[in-house]
C-alpha atoms as a PDB file:
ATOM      1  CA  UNK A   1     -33.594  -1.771 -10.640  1.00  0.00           C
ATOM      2  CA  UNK A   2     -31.028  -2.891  -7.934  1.00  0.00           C
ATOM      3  CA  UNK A   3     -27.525  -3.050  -8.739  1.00  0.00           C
ATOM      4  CA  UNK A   4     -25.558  -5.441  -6.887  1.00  0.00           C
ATOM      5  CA  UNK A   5     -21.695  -4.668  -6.609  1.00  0.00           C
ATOM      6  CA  UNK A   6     -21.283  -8.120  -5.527  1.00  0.00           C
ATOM      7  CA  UNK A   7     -21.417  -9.386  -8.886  1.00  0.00           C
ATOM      8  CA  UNK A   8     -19.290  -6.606 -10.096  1.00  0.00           C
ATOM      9  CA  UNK A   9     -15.440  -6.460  -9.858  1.00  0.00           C
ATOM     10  CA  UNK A  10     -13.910  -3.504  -8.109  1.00  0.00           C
ATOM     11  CA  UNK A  11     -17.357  -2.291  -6.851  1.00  0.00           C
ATOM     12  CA  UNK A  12     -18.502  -1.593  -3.710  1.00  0.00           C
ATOM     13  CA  UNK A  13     -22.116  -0.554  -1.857  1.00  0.00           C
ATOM     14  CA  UNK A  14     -22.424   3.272  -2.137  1.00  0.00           C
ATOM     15  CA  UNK A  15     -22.252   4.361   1.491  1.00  0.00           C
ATOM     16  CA  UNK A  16     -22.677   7.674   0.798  1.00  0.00           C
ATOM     17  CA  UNK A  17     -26.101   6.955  -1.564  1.00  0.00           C
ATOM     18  CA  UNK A  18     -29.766   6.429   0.072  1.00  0.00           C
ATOM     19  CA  UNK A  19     -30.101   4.299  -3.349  1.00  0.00           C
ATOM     20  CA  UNK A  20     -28.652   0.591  -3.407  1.00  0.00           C
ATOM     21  CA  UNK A  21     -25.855   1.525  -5.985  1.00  0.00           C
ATOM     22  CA  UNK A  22     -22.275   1.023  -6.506  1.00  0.00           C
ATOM     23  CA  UNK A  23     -19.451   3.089  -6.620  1.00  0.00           C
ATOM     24  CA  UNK A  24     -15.749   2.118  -7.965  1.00  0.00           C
ATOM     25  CA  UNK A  25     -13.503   1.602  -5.464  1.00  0.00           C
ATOM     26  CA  UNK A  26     -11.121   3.727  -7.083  1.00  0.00           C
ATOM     27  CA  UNK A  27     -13.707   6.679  -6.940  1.00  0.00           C
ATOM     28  CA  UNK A  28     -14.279   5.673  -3.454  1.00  0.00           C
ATOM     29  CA  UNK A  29     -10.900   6.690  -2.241  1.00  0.00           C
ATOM     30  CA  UNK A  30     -10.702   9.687  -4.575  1.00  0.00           C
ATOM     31  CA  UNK A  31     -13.930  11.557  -3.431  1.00  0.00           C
ATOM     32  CA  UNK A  32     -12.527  10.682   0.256  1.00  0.00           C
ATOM     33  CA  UNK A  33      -9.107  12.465  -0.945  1.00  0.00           C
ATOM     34  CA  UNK A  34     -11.543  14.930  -2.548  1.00  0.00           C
ATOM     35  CA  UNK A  35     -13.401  15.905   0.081  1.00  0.00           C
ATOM     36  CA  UNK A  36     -10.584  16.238   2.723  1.00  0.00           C
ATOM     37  CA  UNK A  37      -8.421  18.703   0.394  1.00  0.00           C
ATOM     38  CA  UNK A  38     -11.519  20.790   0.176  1.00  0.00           C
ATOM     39  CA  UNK A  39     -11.220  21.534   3.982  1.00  0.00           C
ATOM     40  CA  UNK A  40      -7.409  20.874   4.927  1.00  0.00           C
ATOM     41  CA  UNK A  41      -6.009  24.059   3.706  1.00  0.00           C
ATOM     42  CA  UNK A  42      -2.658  22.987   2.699  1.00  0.00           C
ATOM     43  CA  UNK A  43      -1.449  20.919   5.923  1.00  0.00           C
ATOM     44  CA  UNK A  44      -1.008  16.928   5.330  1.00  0.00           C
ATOM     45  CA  UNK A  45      -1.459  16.128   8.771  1.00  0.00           C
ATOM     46  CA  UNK A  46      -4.723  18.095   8.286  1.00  0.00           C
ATOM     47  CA  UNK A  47      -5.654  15.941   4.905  1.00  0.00           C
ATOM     48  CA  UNK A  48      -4.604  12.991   6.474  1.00  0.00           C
ATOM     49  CA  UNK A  49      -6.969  13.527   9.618  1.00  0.00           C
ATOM     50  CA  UNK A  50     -10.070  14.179   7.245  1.00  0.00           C
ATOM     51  CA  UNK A  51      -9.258  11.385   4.686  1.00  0.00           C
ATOM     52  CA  UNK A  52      -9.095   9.178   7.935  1.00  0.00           C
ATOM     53  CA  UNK A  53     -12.149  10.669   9.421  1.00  0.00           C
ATOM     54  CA  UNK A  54     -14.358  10.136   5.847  1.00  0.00           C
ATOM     55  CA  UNK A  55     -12.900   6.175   5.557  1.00  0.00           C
ATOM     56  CA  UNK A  56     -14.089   5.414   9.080  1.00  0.00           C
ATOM     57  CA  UNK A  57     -17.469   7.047   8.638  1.00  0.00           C
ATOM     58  CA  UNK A  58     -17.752   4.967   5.241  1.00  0.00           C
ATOM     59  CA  UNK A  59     -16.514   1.842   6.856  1.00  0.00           C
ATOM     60  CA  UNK A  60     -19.178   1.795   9.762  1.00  0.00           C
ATOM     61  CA  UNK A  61     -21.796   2.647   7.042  1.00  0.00           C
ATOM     62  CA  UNK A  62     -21.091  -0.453   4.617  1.00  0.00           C
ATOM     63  CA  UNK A  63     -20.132  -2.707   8.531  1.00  0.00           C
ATOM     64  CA  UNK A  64     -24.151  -2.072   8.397  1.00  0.00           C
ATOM     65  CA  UNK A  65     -24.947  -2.249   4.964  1.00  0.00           C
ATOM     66  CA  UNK A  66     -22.591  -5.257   3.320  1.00  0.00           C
ATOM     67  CA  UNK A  67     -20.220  -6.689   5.418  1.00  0.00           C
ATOM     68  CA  UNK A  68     -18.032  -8.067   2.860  1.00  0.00           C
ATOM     69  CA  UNK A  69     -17.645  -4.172   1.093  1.00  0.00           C
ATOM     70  CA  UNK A  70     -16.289  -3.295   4.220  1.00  0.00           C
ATOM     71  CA  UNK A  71     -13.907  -5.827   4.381  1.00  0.00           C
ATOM     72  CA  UNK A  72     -12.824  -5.432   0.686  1.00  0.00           C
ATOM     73  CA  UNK A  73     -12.673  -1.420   1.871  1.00  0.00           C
ATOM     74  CA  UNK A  74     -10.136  -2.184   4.628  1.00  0.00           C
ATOM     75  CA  UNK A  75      -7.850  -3.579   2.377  1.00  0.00           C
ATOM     76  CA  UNK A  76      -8.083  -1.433   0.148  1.00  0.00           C
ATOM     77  CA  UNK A  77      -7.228   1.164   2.462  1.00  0.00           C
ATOM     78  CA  UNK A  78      -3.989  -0.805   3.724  1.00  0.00           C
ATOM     79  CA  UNK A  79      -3.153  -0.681   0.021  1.00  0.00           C
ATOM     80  CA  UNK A  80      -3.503   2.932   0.012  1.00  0.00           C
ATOM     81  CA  UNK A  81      -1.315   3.801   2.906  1.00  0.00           C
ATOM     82  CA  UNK A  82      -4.318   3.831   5.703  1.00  0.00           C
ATOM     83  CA  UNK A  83      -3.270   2.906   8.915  1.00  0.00           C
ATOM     84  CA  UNK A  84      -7.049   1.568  10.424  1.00  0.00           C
ATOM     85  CA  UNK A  85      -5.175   0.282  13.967  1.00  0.00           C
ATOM     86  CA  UNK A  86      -6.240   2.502  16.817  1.00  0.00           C
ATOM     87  CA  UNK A  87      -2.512   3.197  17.192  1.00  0.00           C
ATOM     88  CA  UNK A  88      -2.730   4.417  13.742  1.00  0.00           C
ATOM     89  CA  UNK A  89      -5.473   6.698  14.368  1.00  0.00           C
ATOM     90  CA  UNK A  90      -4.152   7.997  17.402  1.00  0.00           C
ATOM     91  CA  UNK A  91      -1.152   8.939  15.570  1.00  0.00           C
ATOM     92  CA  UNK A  92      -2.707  10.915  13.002  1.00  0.00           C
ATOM     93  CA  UNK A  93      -4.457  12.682  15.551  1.00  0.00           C
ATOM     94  CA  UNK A  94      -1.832  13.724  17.257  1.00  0.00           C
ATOM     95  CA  UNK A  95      -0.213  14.968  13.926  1.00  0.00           C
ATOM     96  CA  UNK A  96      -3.413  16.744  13.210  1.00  0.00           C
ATOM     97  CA  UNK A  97      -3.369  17.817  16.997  1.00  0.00           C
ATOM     98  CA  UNK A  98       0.200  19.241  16.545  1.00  0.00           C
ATOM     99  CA  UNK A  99      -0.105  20.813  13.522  1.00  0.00           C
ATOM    100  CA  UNK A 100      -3.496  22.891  14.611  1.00  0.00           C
ATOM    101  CA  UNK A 101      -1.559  23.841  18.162  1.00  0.00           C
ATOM    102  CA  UNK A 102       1.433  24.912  15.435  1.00  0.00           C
ATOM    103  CA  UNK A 103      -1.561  27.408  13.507  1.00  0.00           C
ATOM    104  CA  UNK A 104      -2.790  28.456  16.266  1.00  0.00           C
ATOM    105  CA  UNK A 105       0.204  29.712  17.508  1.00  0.00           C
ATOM    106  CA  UNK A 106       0.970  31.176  14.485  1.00  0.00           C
ATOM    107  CA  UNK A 107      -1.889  33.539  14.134  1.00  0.00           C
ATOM    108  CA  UNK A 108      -1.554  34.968  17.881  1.00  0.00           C
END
């Protein structure tokens, strides 16, 4: 059976599923919060990079697979205090940047 989150409020295309579900879009955003504190150690800038990193890869997998999720996902994201522009993301790279230099220096 297909499930269509088109006709359901809230809903989005799975982008990370190889089946045509839907997934919340409130338990979109947490497994991409989920996933980034798994591997960000206890920096922000670090979370923020990864959290960043996982919206962008979802976003240019639902651009392919429903246009209109990926619009919906965008502002979303605004809601939730994503910066998209590319001077956003070049920002949080160079807080991410920064903050790795700052380790890095640390441990020598």
């Amino acid at each position: 059976m297909i499930r269509s989150s088109q006709n359901r409020e809230g809903f989005i295309r799975n982008p990370w599923s190889k089946e045509n579900d839907g997934i919340h879009i409130d338990t979109f955003f947490k497994r991409i919060g989920q996933d980034a504190g798994k591997r960000c150690g206890c920096h922000y800038e670090i979370y923020e990079r990864f959290c960043l990193d996982n919206l962008l890869d979802a976003l240019y997998k639902l651009d392919t697979l429903n246009k209109s999720d990926a619009e919906y996902v965008r502002k979303e994201a605004v809601r939730h205090g994503y910066d998209l522009t590319l001077e956003g993301q070049q920002q949080t790279e160079n807080a991410y940047n920064e903050t790795m230099n700052e380790i890095r220096r640390q441990q020598e």
